[in-house]
N, C-alpha and C. Protein backbone atom coordinates (compact mmCIF):
# COMPACT_ATOMS: atom_id res chain seq x y z
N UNK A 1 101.57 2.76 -40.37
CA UNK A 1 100.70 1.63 -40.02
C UNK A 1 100.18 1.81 -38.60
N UNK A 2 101.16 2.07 -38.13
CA UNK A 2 100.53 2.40 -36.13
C UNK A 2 99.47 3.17 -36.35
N UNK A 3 100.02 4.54 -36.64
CA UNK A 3 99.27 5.57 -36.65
C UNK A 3 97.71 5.34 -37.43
N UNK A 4 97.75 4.60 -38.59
CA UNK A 4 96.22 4.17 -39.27
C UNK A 4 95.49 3.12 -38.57
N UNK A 5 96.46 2.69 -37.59
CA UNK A 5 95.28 1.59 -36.73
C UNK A 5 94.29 2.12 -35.70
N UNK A 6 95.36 3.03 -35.03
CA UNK A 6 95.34 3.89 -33.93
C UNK A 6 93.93 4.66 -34.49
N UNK A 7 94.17 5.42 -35.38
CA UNK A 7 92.99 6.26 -36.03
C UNK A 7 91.78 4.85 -36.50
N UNK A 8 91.77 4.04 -37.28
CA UNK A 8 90.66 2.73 -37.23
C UNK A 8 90.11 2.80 -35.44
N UNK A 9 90.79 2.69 -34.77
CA UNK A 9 90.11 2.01 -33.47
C UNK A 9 89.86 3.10 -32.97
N UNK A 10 89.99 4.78 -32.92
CA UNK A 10 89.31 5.36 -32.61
C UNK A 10 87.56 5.93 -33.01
N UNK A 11 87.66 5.39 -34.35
CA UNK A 11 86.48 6.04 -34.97
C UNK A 11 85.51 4.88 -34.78
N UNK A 12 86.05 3.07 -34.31
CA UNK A 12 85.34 2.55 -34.26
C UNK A 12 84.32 2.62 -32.50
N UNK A 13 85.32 3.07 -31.92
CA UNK A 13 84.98 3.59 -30.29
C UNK A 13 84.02 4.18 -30.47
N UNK A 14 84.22 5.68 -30.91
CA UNK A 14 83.07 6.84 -31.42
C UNK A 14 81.35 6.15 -31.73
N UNK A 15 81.87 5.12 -33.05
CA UNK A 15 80.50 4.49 -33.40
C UNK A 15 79.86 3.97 -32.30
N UNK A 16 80.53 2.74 -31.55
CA UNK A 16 79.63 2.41 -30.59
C UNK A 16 79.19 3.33 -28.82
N UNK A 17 79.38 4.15 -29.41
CA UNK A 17 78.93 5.30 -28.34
C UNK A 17 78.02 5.69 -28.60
N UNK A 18 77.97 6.16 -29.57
CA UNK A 18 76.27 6.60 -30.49
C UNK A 18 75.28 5.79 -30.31
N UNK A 19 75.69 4.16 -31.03
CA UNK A 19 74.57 3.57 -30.99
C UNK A 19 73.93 3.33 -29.11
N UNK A 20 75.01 3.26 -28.27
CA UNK A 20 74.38 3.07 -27.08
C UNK A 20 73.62 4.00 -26.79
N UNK A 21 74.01 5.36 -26.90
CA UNK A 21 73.01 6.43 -26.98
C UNK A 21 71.67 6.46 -26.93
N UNK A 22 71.76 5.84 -28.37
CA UNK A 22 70.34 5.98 -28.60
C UNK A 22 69.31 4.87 -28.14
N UNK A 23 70.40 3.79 -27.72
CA UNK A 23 69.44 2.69 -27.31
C UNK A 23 69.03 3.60 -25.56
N UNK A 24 69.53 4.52 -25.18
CA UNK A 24 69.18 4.77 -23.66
C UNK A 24 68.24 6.01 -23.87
N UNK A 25 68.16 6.11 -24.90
CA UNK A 25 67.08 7.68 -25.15
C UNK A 25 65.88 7.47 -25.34
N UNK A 26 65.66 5.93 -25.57
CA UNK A 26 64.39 5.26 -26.32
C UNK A 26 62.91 5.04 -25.46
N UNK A 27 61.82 5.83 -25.15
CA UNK A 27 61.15 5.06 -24.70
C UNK A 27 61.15 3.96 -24.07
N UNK A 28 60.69 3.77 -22.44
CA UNK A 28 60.88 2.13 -21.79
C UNK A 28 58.83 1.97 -22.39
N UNK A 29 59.10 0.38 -22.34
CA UNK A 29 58.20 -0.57 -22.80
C UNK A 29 57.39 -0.49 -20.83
N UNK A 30 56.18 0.09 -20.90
CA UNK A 30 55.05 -0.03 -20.28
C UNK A 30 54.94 -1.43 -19.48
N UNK A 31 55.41 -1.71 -18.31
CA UNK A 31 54.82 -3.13 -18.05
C UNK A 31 53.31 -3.67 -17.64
N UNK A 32 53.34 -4.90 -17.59
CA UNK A 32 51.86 -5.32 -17.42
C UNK A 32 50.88 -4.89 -16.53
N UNK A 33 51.66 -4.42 -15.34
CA UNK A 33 51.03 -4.02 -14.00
C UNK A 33 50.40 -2.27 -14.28
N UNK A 34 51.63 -1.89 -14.90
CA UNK A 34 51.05 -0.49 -15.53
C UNK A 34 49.85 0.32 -16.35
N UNK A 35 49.86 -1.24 -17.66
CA UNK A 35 48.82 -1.31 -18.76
C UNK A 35 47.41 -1.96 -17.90
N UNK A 36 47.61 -2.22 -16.82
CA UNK A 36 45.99 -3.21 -16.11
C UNK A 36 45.51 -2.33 -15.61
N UNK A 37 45.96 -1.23 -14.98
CA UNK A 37 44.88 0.33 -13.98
C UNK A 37 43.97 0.72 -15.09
N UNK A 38 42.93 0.38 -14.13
CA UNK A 38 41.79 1.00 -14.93
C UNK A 38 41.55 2.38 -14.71
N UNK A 39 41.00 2.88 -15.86
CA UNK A 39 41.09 4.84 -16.11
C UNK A 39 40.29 5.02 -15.37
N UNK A 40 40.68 6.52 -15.47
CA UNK A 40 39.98 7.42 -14.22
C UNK A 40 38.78 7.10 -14.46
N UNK A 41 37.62 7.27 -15.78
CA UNK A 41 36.48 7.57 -16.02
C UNK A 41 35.99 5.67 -15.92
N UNK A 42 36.35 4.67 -15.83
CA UNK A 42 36.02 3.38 -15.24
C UNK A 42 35.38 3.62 -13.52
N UNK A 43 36.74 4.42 -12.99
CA UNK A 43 36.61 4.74 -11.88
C UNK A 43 35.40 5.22 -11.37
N UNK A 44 34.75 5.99 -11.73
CA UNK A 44 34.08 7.10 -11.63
C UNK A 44 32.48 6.46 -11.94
N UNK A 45 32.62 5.68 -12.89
CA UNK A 45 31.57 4.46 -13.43
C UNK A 45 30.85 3.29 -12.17
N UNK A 46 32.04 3.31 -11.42
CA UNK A 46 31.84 2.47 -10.79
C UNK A 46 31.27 2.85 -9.49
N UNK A 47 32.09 4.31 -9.07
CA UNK A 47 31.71 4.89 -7.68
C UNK A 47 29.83 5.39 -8.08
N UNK A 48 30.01 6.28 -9.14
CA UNK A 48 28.59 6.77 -9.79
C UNK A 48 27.38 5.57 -9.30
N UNK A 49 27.80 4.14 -9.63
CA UNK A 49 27.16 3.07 -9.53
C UNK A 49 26.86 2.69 -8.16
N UNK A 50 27.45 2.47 -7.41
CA UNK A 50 27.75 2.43 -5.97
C UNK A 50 26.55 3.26 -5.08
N UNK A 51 27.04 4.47 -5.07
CA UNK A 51 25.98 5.72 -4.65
C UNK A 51 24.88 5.08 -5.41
N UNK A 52 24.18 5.38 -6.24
CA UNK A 52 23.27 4.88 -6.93
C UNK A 52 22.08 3.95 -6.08
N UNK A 53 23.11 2.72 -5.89
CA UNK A 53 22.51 1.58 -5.69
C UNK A 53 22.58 1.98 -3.38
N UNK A 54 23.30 3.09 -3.19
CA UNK A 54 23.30 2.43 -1.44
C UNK A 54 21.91 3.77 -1.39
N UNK A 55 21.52 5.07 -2.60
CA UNK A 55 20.18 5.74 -2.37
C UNK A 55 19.00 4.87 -2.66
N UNK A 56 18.97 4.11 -3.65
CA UNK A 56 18.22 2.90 -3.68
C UNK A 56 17.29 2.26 -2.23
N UNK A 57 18.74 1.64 -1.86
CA UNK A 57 18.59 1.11 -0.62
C UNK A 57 18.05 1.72 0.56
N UNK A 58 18.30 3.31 0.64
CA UNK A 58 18.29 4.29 1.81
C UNK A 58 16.89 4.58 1.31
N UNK A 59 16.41 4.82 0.24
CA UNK A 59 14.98 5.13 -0.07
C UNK A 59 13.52 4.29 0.69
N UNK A 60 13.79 3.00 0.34
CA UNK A 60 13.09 2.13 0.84
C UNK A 60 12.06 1.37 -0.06
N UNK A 61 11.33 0.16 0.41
CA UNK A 61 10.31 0.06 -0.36
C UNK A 61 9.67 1.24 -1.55
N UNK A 62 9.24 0.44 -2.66
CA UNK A 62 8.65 0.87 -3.72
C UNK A 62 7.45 1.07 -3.42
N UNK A 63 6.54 2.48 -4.04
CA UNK A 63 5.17 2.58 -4.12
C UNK A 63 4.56 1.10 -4.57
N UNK A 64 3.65 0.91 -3.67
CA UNK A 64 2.48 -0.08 -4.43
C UNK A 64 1.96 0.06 -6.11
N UNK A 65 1.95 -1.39 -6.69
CA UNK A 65 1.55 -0.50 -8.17
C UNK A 65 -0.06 -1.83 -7.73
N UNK A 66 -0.77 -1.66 -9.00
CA UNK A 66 -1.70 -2.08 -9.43
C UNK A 66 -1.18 -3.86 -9.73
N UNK A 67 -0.46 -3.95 -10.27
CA UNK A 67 0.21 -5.11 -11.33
C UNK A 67 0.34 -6.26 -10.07
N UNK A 68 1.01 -5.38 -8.86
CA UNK A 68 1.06 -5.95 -7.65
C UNK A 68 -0.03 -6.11 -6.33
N UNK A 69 -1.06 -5.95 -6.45
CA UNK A 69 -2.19 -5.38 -5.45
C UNK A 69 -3.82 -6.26 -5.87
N UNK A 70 -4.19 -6.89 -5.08
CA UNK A 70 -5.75 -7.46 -5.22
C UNK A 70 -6.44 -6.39 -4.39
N UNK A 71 -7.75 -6.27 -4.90
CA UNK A 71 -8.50 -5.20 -4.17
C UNK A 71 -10.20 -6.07 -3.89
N UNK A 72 -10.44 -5.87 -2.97
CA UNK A 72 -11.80 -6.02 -2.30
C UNK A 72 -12.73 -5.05 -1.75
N UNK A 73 -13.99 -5.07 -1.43
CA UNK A 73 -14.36 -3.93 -0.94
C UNK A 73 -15.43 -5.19 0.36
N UNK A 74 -15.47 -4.52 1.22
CA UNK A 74 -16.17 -4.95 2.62
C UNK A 74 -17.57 -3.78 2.80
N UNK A 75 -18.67 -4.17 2.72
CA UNK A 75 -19.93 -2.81 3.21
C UNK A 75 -20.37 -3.49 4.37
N UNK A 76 -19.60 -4.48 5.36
CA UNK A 76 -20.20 -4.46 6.62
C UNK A 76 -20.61 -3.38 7.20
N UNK A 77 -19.64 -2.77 7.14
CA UNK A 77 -19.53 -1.70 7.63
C UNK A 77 -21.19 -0.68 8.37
N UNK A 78 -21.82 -1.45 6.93
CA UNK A 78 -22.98 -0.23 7.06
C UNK A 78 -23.28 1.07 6.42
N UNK A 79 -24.72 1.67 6.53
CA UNK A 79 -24.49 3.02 6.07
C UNK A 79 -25.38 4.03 6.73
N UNK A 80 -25.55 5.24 6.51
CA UNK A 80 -26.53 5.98 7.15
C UNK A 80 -26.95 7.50 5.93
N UNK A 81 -28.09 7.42 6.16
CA UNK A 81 -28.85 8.71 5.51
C UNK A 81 -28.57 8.41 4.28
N UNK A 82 -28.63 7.29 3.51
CA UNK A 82 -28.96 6.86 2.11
C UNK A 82 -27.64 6.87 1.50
N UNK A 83 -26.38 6.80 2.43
CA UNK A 83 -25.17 6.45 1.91
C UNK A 83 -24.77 4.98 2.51
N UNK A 84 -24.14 4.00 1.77
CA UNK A 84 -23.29 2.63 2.29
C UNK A 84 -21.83 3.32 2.36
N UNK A 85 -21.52 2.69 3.67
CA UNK A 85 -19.93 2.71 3.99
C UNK A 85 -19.38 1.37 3.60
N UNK A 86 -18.24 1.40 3.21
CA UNK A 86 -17.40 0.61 2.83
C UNK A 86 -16.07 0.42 2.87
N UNK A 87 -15.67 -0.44 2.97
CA UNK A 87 -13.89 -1.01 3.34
C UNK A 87 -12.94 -0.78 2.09
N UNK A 88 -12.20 -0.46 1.66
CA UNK A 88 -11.71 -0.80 0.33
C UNK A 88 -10.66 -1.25 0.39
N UNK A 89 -10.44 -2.74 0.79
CA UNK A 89 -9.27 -3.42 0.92
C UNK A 89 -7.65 -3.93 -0.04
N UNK A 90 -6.74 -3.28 -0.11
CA UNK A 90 -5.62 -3.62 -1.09
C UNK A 90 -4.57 -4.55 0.00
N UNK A 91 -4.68 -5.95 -0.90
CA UNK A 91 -3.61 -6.61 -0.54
C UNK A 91 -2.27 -6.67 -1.72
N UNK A 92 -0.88 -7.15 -1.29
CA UNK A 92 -0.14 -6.58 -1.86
C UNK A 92 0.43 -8.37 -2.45
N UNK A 93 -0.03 -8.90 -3.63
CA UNK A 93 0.13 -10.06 -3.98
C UNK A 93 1.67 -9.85 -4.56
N UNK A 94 2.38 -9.51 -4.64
CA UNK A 94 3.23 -9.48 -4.92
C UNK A 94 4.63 -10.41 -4.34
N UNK A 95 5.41 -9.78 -4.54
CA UNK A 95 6.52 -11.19 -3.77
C UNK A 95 7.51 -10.07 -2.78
N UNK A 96 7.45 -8.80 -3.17
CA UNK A 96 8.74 -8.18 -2.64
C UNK A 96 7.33 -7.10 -1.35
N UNK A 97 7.88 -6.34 -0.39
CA UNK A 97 7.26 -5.26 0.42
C UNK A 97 7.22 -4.19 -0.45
N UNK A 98 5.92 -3.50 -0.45
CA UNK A 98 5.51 -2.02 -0.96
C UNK A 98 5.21 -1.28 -0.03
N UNK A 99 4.68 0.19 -0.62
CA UNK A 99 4.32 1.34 0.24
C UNK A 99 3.24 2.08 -0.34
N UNK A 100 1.99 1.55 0.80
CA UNK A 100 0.47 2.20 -0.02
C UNK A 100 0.19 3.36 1.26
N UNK A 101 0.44 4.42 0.29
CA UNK A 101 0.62 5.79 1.17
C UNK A 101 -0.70 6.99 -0.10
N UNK A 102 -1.33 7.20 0.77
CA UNK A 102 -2.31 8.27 0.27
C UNK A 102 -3.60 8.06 -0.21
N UNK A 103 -3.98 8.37 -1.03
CA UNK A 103 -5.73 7.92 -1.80
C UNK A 103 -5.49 7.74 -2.65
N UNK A 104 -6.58 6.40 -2.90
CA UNK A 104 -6.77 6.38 -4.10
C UNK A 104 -8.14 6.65 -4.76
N UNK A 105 -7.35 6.42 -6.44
CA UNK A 105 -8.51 6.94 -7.04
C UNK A 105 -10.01 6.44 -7.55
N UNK A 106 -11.47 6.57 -7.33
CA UNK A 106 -11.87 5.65 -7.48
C UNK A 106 -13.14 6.03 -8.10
N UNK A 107 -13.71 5.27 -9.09
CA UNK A 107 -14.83 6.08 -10.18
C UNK A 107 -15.58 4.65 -10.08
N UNK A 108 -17.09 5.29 -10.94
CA UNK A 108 -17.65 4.35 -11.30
C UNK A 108 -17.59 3.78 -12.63
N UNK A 109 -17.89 2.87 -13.17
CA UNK A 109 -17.73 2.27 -14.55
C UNK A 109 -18.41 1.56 -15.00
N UNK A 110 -18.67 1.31 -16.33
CA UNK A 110 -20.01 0.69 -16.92
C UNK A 110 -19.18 -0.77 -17.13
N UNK A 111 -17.69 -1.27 -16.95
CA UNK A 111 -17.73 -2.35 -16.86
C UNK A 111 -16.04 -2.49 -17.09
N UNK A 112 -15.38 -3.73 -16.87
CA UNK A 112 -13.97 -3.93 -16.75
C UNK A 112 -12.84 -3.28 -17.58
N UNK A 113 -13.92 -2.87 -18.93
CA UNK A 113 -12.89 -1.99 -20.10
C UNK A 113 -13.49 -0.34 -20.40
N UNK A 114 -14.76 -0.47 -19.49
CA UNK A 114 -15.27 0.53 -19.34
C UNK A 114 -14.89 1.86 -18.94
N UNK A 115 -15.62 3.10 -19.97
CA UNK A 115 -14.97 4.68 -19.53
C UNK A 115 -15.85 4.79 -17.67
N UNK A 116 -14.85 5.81 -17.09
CA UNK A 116 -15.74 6.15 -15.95
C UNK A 116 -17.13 6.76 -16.01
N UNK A 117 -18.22 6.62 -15.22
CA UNK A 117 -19.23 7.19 -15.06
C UNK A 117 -19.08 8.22 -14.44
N UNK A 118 -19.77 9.74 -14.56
CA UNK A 118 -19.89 10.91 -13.49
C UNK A 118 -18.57 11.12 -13.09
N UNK A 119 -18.42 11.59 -11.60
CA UNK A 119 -17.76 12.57 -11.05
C UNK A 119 -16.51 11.34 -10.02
N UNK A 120 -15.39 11.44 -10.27
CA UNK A 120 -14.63 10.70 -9.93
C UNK A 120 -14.68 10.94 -7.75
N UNK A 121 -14.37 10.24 -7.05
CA UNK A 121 -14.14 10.07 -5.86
C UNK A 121 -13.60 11.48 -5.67
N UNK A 122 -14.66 12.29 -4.25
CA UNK A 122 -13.76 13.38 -3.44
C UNK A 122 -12.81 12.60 -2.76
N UNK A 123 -11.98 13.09 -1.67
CA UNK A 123 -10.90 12.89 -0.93
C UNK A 123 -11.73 13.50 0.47
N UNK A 124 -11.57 12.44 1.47
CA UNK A 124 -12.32 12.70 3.03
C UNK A 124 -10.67 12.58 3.94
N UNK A 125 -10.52 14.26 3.78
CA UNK A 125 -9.41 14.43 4.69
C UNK A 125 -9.77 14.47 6.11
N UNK A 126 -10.23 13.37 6.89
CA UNK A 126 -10.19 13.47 7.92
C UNK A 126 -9.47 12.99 9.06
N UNK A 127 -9.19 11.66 8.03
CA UNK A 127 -8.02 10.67 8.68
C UNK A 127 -6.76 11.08 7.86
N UNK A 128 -5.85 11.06 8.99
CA UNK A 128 -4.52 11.80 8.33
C UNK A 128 -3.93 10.43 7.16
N UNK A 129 -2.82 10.76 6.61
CA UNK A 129 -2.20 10.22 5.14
C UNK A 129 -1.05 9.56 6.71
N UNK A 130 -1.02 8.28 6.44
CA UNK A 130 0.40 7.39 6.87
C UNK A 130 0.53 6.58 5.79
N UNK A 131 2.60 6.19 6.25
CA UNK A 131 2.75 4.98 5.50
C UNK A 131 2.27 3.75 5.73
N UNK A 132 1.36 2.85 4.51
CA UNK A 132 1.24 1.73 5.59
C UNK A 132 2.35 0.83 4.63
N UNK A 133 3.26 0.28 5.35
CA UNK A 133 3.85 -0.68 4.93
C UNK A 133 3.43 -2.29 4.33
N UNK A 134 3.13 -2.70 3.26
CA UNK A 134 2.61 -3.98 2.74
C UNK A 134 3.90 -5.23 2.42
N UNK A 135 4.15 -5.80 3.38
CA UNK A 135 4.86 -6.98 3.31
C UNK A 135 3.88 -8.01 2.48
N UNK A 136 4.07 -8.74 1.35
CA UNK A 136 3.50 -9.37 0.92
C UNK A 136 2.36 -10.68 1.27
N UNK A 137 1.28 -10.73 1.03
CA UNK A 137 0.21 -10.94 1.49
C UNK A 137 -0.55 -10.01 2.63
N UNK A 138 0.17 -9.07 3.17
CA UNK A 138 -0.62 -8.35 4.36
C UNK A 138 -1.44 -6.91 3.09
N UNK A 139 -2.28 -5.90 3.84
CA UNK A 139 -3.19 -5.19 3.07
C UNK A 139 -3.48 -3.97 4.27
N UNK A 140 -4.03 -3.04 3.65
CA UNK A 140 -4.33 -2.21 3.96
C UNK A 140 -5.72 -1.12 3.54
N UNK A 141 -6.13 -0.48 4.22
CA UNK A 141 -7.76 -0.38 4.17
C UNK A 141 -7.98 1.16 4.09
N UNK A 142 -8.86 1.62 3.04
CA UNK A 142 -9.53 3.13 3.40
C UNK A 142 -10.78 2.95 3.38
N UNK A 143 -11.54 4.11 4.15
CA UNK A 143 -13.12 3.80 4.29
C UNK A 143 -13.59 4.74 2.56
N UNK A 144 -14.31 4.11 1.64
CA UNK A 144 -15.24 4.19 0.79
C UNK A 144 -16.25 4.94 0.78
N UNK A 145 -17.11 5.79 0.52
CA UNK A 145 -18.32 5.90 1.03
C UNK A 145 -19.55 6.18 -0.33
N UNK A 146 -20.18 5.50 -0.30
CA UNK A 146 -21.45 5.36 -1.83
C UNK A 146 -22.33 5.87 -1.52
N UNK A 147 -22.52 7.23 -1.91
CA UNK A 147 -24.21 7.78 -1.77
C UNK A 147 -25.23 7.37 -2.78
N UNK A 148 -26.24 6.91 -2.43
CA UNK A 148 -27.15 6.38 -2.94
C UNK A 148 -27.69 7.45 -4.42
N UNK A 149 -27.51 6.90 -5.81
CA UNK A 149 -27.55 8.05 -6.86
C UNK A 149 -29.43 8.59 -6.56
N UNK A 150 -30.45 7.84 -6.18
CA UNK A 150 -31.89 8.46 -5.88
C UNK A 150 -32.06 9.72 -5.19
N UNK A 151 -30.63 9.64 -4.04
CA UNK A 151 -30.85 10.90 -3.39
C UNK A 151 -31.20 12.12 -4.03
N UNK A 152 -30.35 12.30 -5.57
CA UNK A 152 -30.33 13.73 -6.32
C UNK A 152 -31.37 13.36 -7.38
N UNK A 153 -32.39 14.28 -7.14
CA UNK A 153 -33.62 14.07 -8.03
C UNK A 153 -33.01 14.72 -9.52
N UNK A 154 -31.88 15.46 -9.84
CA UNK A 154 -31.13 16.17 -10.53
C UNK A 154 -29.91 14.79 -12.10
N UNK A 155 -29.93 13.31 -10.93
CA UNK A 155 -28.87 12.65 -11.15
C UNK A 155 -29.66 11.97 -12.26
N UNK A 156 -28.39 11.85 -13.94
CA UNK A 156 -29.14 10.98 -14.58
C UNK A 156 -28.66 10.10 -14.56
N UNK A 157 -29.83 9.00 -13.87
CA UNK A 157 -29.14 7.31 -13.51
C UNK A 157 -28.37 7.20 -14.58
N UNK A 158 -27.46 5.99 -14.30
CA UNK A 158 -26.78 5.20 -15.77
C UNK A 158 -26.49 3.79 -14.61
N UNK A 159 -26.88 2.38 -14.93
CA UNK A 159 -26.23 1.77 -14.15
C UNK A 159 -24.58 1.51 -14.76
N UNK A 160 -24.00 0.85 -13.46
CA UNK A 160 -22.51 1.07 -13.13
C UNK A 160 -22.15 -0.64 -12.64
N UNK A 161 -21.65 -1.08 -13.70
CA UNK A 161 -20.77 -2.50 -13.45
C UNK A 161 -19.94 -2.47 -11.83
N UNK A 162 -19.50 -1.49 -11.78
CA UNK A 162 -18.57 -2.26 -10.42
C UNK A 162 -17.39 -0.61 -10.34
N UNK A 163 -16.30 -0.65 -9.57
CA UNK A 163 -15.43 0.63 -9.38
C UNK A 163 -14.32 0.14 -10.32
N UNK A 164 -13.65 1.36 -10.46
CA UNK A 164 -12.04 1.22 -10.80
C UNK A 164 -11.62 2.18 -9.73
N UNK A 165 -10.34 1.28 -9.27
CA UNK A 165 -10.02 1.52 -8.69
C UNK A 165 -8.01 1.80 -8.84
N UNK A 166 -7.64 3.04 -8.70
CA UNK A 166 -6.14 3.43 -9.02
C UNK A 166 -5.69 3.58 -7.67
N UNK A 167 -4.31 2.52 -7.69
CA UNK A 167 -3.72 2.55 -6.00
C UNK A 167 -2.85 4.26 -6.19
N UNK A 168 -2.56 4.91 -4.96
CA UNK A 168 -2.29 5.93 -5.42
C UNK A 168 -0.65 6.15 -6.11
N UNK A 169 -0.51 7.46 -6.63
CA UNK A 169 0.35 7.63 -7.66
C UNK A 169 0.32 6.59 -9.10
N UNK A 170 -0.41 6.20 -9.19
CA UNK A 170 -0.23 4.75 -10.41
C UNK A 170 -1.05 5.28 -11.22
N UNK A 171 -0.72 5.07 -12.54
CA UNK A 171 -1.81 4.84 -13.57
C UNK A 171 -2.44 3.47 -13.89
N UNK A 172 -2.37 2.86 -13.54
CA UNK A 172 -2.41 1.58 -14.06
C UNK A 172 -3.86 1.22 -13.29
N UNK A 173 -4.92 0.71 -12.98
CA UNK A 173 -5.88 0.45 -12.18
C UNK A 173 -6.54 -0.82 -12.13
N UNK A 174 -7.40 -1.23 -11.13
CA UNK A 174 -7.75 -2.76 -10.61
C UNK A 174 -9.30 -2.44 -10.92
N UNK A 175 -10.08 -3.52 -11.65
CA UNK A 175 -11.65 -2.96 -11.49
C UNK A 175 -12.37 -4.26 -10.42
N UNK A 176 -13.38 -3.84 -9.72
CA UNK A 176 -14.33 -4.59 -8.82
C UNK A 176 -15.26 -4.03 -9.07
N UNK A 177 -16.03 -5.73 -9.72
CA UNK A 177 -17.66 -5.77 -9.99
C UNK A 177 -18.11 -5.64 -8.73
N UNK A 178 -19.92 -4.24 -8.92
CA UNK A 178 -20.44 -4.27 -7.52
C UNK A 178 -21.46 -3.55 -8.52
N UNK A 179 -22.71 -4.00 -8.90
CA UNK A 179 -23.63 -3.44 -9.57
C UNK A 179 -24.33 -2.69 -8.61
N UNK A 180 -24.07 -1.28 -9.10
CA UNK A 180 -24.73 0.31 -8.13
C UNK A 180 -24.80 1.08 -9.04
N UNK A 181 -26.45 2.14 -9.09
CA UNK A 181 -26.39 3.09 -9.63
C UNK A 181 -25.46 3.97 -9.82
N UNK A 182 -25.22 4.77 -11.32
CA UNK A 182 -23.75 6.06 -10.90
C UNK A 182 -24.85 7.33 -11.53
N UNK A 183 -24.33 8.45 -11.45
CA UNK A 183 -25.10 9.53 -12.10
C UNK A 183 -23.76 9.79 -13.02
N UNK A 184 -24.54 10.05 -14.11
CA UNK A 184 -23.21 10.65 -15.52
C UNK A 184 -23.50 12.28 -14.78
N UNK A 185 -24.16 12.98 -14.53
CA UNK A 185 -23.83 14.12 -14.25
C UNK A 185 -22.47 14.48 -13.42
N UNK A 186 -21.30 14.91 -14.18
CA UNK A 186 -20.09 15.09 -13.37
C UNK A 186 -19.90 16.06 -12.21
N UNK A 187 -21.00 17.02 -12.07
CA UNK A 187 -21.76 17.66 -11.09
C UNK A 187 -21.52 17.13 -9.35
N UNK A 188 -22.23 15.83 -9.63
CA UNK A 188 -23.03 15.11 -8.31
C UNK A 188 -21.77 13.91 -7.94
N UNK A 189 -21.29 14.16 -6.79
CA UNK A 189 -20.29 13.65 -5.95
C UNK A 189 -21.22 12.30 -5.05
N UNK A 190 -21.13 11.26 -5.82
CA UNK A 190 -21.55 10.18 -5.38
C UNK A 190 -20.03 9.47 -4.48
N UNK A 191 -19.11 9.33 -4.38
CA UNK A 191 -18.13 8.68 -4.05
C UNK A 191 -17.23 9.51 -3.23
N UNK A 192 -16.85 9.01 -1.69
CA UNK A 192 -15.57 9.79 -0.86
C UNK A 192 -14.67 8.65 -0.61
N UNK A 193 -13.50 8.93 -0.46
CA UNK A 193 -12.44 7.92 -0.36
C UNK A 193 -11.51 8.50 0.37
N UNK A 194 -11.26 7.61 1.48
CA UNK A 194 -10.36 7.96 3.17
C UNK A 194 -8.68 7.77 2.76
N UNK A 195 -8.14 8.36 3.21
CA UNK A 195 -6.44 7.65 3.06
C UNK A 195 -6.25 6.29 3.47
N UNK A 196 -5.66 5.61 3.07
CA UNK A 196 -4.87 3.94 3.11
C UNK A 196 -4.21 3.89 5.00
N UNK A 197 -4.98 3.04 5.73
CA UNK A 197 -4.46 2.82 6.92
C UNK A 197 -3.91 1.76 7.13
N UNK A 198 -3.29 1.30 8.20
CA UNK A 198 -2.70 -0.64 8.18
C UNK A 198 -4.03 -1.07 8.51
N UNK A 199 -4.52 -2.19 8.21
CA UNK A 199 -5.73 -3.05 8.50
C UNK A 199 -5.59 -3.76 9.77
């Protein structure tokens, strides 16, 4: 009887050794603080984003578009030897500051939905290319210049509703009625257009 108890209470020892075993071999349960780090590639989402938005910032004002810009033209100015000079004024109606930097483009047209007439605007590199900065409502000015289409005994009149006018880099364009002869001959360079200065 000793001896079979003795042997009972050893084998029951044995058992609960095992099971502790295995309860200490088991995977620990992840706590909350552990499961909340966000992954590397969140990470990376976010910095990516960051940069992003401070080149944004470092870039500066946006090109001027069309969508944003009223255009006028001024011929106080005057003209000489059967050409009118002219102002070609872009204000920047918009709400935020732009950047009207370079030439634009500027044709004649038979009317607001109208194809261009003739030979689109040379470029009068004489005045250098600056930025002009357009804080909203302020504008900026290039000189125009319209040679009279009679000059070229060669030119076949077509009359011409008014310009289109493309602020530069844009596709998008503004038209101003100004009834003036154009020549369809794409030949004959009726139109020069100055770089964008501050007004």
């Amino acid at each position: 009887m000793t001896t079979a108890a003795a042997a009972a209470l050893l084998l029951s020892g044995c058992g609960g050794s095992a099971t502790q075993g295995q309860a200490a071999t088991s995977p620990p349960t992840p706590s909350a603080s552990e499961t909340s780090q966000p992954s590397p590639s969140g990470a990376a989402t976010e910095s990516s984003a960051a940069a992003a938005s401070s080149q944004a910032a470092a870039a500066g004002p946006a090109l001027c578009k069309a969508g944003s810009l009223t255009a006028i033209t001024d011929s106080t100015g005057g003209g000489a030897a059967g050409s009118v000079y002219m102002q070609l004024i872009m204000t920047n109606s918009g709400k935020e500051p732009c950047l009207l930097k370079g030439f634009a483009g500027v044709s004649l047209t038979a009317g607001a939905d109208g194809k261009p007439i003739g030979a689109a605007a040379t470029r009068d590199d004489s005045t250098p290319v600056t930025d002009v900065l357009l804080a909203p409502g302020k504008a900026g000015t290039a000189t125009l210049r319209y040679t009279q289409a009679a000059n070229y005994p060669d030119c076949k009149r077509t009359p011409a509703a008014g310009f289109r006018v493309y602020p530069p880099s844009d596709t998008a364009s503004l038209f101003l009625a100004q009834k003036l002869d154009a020549c369809a001959n794409t030949e004959i360079n009726l139109l020069t257009i100055g770089a964008f200065q501050p007004k």
